[in-house]
N, C-alpha and C. Protein backbone atom coordinates (compact mmCIF):
# COMPACT_ATOMS: atom_id res chain seq x y z
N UNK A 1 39.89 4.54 -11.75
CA UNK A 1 39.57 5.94 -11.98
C UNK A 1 38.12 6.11 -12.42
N UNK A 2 37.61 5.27 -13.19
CA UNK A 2 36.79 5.41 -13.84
C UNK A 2 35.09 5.09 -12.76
N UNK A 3 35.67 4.52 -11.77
CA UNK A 3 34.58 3.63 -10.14
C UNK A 3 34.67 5.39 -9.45
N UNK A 4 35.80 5.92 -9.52
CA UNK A 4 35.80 7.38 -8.52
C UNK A 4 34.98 8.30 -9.04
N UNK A 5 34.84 8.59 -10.63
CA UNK A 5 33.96 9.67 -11.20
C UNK A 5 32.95 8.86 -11.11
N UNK A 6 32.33 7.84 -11.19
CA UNK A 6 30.84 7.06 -11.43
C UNK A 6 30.66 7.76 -9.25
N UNK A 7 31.56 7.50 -8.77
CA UNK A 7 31.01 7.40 -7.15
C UNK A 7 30.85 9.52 -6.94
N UNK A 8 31.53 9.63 -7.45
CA UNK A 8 31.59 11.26 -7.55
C UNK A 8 30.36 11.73 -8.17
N UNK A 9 29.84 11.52 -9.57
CA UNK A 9 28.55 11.95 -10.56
C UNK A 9 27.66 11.60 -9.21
N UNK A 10 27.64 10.19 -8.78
CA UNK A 10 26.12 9.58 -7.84
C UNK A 10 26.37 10.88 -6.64
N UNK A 11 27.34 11.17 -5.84
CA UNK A 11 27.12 12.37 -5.27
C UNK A 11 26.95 13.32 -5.18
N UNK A 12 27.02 13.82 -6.52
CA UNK A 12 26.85 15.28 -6.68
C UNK A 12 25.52 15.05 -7.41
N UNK A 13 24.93 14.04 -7.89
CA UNK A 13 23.46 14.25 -8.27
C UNK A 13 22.66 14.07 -6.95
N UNK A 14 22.94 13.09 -6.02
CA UNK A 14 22.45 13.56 -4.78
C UNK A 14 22.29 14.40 -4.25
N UNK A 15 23.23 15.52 -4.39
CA UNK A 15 23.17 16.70 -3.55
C UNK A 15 22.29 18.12 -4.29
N UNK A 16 22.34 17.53 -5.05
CA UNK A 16 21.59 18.51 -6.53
C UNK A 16 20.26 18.13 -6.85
N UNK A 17 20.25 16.98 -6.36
CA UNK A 17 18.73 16.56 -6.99
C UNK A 17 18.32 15.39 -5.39
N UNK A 18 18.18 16.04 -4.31
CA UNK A 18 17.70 15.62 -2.96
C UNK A 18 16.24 14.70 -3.03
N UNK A 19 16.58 13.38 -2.56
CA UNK A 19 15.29 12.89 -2.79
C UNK A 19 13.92 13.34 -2.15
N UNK A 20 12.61 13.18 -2.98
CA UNK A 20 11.90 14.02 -2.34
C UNK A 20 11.17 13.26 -1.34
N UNK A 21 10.56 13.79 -0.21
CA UNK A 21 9.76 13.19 0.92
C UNK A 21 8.47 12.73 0.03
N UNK A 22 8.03 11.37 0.39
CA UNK A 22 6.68 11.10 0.43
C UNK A 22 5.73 11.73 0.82
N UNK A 23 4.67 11.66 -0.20
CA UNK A 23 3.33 12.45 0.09
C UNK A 23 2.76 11.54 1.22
N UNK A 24 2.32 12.15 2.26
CA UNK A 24 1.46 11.85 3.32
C UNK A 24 -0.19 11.27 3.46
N UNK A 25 -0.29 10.44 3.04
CA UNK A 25 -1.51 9.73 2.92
C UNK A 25 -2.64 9.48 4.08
N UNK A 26 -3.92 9.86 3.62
CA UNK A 26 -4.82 9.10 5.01
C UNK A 26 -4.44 8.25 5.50
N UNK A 27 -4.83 7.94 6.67
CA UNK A 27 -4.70 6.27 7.47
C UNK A 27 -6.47 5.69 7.03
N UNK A 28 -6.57 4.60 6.60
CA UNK A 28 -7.67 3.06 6.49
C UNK A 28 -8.59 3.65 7.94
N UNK A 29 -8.14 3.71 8.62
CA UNK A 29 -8.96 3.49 9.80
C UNK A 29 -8.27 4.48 11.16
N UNK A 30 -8.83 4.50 12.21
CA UNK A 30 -8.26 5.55 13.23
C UNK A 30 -7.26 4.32 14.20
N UNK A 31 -6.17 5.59 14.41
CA UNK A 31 -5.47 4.23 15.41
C UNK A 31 -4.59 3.18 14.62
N UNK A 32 -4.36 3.69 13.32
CA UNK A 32 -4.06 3.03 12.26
C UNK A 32 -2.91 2.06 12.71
N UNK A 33 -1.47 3.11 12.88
CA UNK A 33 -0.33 2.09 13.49
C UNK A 33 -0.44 0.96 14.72
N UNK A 34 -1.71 1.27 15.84
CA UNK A 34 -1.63 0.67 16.28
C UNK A 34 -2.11 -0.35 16.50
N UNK A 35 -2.97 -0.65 14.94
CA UNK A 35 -3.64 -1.95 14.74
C UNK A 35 -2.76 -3.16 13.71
N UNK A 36 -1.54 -2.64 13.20
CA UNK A 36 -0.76 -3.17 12.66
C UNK A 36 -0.29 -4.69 13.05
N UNK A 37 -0.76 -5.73 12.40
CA UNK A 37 0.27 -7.25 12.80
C UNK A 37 1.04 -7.66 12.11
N UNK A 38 1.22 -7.57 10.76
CA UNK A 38 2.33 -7.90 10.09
C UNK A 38 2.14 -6.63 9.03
N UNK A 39 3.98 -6.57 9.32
CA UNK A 39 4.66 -5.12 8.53
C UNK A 39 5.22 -6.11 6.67
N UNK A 40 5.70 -5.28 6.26
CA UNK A 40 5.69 -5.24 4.66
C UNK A 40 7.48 -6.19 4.42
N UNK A 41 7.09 -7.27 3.83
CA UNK A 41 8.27 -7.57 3.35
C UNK A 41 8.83 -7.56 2.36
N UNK A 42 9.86 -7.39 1.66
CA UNK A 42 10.56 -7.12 0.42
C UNK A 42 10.52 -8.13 -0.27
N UNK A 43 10.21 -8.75 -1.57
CA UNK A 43 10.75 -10.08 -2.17
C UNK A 43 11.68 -9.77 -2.67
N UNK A 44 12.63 -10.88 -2.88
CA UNK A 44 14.13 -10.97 -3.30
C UNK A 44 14.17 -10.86 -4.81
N UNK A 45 12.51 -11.19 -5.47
CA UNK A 45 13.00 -10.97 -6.72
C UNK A 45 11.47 -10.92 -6.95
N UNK A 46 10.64 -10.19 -8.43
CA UNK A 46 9.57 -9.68 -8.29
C UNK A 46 8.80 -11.24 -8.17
N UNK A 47 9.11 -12.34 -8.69
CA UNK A 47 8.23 -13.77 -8.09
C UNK A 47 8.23 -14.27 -7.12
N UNK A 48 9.06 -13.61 -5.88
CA UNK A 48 9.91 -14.35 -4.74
C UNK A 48 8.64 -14.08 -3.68
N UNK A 49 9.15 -15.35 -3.28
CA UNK A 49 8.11 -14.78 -1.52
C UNK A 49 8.37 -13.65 -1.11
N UNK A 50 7.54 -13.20 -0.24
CA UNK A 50 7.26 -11.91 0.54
C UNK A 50 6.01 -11.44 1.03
N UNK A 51 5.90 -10.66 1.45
CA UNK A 51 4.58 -9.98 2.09
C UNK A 51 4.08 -8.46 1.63
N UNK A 52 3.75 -8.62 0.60
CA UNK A 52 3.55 -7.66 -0.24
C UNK A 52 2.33 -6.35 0.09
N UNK A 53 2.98 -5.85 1.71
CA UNK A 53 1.57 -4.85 2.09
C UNK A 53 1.79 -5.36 3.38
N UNK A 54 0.82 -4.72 3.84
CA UNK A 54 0.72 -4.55 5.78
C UNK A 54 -0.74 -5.32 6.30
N UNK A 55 -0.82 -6.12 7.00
CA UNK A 55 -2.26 -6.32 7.75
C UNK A 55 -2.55 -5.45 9.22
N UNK A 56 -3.87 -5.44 9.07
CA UNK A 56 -4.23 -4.22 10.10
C UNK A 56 -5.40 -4.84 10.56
N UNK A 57 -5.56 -4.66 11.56
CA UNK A 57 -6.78 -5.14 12.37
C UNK A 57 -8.03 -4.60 12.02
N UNK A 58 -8.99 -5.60 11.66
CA UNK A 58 -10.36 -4.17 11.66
C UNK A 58 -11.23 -5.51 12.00
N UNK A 59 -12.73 -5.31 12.87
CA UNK A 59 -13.74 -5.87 13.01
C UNK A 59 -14.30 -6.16 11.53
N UNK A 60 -15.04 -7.96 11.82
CA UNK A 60 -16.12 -7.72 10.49
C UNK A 60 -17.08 -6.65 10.19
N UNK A 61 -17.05 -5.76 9.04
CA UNK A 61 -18.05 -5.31 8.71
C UNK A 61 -17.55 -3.52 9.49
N UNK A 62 -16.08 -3.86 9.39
CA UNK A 62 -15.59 -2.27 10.20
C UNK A 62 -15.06 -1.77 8.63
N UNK A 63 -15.59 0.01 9.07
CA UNK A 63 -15.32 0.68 7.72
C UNK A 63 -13.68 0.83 7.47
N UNK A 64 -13.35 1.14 6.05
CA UNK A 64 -12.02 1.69 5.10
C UNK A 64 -12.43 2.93 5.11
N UNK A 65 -11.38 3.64 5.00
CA UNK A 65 -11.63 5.09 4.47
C UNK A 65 -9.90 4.76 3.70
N UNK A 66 -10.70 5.85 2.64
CA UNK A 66 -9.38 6.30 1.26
C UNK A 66 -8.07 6.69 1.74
N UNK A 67 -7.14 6.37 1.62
CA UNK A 67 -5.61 6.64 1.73
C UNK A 67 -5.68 8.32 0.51
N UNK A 68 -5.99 7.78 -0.26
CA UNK A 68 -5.80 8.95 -1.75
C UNK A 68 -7.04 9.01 -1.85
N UNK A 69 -7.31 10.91 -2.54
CA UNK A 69 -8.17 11.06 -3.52
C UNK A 69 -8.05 10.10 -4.71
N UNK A 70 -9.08 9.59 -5.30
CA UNK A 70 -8.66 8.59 -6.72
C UNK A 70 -10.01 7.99 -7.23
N UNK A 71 -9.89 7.03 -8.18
CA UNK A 71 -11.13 6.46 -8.64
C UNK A 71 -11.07 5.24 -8.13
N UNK A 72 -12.22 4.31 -7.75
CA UNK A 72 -12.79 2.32 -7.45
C UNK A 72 -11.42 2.22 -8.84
N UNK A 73 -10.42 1.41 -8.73
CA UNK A 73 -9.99 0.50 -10.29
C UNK A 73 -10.33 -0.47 -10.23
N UNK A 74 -10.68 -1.24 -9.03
CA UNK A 74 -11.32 -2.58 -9.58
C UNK A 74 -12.10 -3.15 -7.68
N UNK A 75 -13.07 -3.98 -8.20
CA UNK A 75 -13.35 -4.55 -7.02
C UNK A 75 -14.25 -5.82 -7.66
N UNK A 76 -13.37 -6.72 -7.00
CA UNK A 76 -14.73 -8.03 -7.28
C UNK A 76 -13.49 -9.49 -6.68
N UNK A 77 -14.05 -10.68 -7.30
CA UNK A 77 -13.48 -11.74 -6.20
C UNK A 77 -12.06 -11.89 -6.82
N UNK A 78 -11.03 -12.00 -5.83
CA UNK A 78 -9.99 -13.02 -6.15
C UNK A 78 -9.22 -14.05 -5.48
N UNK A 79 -9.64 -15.04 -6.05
CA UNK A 79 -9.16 -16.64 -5.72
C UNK A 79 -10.22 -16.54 -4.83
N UNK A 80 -10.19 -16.00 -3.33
CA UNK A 80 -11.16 -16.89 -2.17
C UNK A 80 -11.53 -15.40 -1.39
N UNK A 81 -11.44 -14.28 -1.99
CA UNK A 81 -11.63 -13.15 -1.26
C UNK A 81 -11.60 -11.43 -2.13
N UNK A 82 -12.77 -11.09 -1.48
CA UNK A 82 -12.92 -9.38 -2.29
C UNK A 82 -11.61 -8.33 -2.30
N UNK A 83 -11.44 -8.28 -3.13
CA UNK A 83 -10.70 -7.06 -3.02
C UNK A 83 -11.23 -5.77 -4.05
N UNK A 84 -10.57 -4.56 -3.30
CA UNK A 84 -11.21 -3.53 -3.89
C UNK A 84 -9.48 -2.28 -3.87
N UNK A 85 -9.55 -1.66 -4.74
CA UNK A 85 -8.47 -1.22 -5.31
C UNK A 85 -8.50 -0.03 -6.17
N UNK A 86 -8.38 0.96 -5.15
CA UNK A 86 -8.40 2.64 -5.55
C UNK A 86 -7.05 2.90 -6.53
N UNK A 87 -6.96 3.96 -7.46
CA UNK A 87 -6.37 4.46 -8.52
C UNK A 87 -6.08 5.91 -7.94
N UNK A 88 -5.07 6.47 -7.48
CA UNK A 88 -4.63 7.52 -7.28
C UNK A 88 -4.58 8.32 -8.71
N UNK A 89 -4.71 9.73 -8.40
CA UNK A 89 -4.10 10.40 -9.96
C UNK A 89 -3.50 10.30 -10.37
N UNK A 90 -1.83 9.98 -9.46
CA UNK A 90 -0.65 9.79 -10.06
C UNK A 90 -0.84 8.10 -10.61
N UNK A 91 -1.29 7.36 -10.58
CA UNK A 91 -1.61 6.11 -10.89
C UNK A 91 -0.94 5.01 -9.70
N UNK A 92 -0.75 5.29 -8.75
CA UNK A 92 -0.63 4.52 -7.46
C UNK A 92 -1.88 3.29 -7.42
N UNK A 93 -1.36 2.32 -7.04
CA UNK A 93 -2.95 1.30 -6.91
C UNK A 93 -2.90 0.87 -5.05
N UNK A 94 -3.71 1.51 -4.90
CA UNK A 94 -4.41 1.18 -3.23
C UNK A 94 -5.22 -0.32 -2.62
N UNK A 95 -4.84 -0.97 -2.69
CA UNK A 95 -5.36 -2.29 -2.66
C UNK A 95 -5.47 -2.93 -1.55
N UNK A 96 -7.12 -3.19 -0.70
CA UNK A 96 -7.58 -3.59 0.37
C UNK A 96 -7.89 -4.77 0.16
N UNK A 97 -7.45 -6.19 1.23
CA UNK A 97 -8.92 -7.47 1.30
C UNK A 97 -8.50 -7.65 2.45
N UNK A 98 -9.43 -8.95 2.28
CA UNK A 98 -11.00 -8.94 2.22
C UNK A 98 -11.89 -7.48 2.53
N UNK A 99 -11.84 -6.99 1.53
CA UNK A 99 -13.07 -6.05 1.47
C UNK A 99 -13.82 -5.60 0.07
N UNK A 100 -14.84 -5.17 0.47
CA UNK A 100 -15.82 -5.45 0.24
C UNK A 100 -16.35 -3.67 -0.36
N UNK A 101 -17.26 -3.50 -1.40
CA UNK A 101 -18.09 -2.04 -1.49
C UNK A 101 -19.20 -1.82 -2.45
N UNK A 102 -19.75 -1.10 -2.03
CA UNK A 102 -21.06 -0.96 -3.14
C UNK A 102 -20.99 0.04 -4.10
N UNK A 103 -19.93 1.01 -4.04
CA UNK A 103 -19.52 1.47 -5.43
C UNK A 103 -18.79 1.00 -6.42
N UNK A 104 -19.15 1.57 -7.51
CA UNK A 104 -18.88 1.32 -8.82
C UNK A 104 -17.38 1.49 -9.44
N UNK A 105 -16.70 0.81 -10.54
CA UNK A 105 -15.32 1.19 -11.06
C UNK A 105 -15.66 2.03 -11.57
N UNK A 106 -15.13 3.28 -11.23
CA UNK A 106 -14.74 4.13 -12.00
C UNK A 106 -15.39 5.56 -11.07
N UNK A 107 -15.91 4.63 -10.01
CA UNK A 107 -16.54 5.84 -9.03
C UNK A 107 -15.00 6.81 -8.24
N UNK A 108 -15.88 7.88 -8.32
CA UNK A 108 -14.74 8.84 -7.62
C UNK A 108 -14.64 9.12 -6.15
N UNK A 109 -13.19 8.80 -5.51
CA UNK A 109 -13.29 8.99 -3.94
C UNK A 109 -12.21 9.76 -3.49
N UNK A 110 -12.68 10.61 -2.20
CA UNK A 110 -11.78 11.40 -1.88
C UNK A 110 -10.85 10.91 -0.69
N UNK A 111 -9.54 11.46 -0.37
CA UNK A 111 -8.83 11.35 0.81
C UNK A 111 -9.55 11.37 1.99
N UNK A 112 -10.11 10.22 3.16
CA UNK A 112 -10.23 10.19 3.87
C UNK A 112 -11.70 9.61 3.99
N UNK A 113 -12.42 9.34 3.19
CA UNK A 113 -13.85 8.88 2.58
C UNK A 113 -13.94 7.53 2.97
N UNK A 114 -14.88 7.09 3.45
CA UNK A 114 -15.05 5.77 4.09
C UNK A 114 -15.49 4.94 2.78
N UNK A 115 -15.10 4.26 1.85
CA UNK A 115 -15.31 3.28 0.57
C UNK A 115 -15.59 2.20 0.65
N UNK A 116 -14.94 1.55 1.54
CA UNK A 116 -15.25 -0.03 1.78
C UNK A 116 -15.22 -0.36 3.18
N UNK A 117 -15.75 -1.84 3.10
CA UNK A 117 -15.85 -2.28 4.34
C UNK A 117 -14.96 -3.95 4.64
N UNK A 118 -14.60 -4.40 5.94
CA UNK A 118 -13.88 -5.58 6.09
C UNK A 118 -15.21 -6.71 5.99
N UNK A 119 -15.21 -7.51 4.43
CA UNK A 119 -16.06 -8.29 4.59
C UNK A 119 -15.80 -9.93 4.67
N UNK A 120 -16.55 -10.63 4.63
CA UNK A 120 -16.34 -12.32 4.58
C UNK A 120 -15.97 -12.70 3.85
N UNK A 121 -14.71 -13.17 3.70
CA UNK A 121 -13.84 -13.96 2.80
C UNK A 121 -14.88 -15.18 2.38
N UNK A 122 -14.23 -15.54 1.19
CA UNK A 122 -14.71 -17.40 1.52
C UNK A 122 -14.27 -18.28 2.19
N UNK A 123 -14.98 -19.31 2.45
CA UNK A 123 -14.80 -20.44 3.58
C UNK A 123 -13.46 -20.97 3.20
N UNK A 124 -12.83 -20.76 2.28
CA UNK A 124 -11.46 -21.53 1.91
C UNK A 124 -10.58 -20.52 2.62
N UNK A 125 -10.86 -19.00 2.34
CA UNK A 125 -9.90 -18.60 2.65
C UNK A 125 -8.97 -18.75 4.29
N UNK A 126 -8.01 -18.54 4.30
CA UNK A 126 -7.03 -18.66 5.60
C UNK A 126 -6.44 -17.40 6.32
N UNK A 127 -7.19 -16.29 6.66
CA UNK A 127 -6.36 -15.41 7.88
C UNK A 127 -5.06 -15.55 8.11
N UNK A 128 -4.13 -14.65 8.21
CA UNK A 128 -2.42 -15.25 8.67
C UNK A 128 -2.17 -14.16 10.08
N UNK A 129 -3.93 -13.62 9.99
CA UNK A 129 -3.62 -12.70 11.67
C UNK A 129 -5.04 -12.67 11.90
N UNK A 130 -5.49 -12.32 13.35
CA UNK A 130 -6.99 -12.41 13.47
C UNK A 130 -7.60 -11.42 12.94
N UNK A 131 -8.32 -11.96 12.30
CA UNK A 131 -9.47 -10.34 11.53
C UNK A 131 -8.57 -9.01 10.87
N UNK A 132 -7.94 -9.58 10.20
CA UNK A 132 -7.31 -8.15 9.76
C UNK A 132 -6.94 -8.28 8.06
N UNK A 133 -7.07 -6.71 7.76
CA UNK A 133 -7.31 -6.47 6.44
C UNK A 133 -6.02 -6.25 5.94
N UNK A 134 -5.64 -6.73 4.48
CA UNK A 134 -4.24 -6.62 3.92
C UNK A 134 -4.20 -5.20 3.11
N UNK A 135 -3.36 -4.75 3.27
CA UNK A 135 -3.32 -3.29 2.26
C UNK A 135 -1.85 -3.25 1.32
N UNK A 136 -1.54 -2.89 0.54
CA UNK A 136 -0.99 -3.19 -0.13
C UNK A 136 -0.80 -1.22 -1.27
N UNK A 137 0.58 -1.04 -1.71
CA UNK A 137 0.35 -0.12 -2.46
C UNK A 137 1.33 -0.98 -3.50
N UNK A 138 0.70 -0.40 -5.15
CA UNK A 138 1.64 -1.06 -6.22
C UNK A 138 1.67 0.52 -6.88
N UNK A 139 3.07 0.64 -7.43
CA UNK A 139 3.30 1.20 -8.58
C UNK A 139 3.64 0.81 -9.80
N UNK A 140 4.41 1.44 -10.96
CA UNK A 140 4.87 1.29 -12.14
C UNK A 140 6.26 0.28 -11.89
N UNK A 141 6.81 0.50 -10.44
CA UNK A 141 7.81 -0.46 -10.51
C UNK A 141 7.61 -1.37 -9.61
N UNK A 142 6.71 -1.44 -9.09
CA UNK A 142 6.25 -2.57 -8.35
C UNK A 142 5.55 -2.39 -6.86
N UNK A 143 5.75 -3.40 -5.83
CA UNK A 143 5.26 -2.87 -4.79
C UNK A 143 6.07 -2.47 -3.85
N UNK A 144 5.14 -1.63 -2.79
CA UNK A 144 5.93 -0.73 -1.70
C UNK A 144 5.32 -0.70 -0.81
N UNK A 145 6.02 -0.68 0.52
CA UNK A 145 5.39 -0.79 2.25
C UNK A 145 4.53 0.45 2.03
N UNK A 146 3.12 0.21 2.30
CA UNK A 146 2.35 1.43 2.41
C UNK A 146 3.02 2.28 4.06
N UNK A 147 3.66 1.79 4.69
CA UNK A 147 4.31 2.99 5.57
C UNK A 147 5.11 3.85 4.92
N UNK A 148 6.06 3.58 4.49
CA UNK A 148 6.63 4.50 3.13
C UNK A 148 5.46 6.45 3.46
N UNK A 149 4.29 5.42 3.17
CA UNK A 149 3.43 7.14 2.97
C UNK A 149 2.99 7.65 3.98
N UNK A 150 3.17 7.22 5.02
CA UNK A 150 2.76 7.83 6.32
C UNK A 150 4.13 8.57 6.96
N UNK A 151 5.05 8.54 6.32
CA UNK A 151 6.48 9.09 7.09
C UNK A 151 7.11 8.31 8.11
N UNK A 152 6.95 7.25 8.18
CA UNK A 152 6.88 5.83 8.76
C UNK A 152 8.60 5.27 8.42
N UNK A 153 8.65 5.26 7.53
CA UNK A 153 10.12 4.77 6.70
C UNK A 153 10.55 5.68 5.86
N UNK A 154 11.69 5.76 5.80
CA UNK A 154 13.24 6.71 5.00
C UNK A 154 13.46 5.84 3.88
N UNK A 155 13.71 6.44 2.91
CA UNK A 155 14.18 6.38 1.25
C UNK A 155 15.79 5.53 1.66
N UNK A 156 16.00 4.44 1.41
CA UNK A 156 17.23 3.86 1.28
C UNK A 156 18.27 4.81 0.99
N UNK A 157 19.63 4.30 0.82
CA UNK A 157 20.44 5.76 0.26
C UNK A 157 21.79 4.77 0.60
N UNK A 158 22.49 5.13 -0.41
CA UNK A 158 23.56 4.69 -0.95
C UNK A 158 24.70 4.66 -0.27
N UNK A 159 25.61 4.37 0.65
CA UNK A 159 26.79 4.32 1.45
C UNK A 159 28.30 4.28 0.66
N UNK A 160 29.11 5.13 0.66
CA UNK A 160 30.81 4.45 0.02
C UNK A 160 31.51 4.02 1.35
């Protein structure tokens, strides 16, 4: 009895409180989906393997433009390659590599603003597709397929 009202409450807060659609984000570059080589995998647990973000094709030295209005949160080396990593208002983290920019943390950028560029990894680093840039979105609970924001993918949802 007690599994029927728990399955009953989850439906009627569903129907009362409808999940909301994702906000619609710039695309990195034009042609966006169709530069896509590897899509976003889930890890099984937040240390677990996976593929945390999408790679997308771009030439060396081909421009980014902003997904979100937001601020630079960080840009400089990690392990064998630049990354650079916009701050949405809502506190979303936008996170490109190998790339590369000449603004500052804490600089302000708008939706659709060209910010960075696809630059030269280091010689250690290893490509897992030709020339293409990793993107990545993190929140408060972790990470998420940046398709999610393009209307690309549907909100999971619960089956009895």
């Amino acid at each position: 009895m007690l599994k029927l009202l728990a399955l009953f409450t989850v439906l009627i807060s569903g129907i009362s409180n409808p999940i909301a659609k994702p906000e619609i984000i710039a695309t990195p570059i034009p042609f966006f989906e169709a530069q896509i080589q590897h899509q976003y995998v889930a890890p099984v647990s937040e240390y677990a393997a996976g593929h945390r973000g999408i790679d997308f094709v771009l030439p060396m030295n081909g421009s980014i433009q902003s997904p979100v209005s937001g601020t630079i949160h960080f840009k400089g080396l990690v392990v064998d390659r630049d990354v650079v990593t916009i701050q949405s208002r809502d506190g979303k983290l936008f996170s490109f590599e190998p790339a590369c920019t000449q603004l500052e943390v804490g600089h302000k950028v708008l939706k659709g603003e060209f910010f960075a560029t696809h630059c030269s990894p280091e010689r250690s680093f290893r490509y897992h597709c030709e020339s293409c840039v990793h993107y990545s979105v993190r929140t408060n609970f972790g990470y998420l397929s940046p398709m999610y924001f393009y209307g690309s993918l549907q909100p999971s949802r619960l089956s009895a």
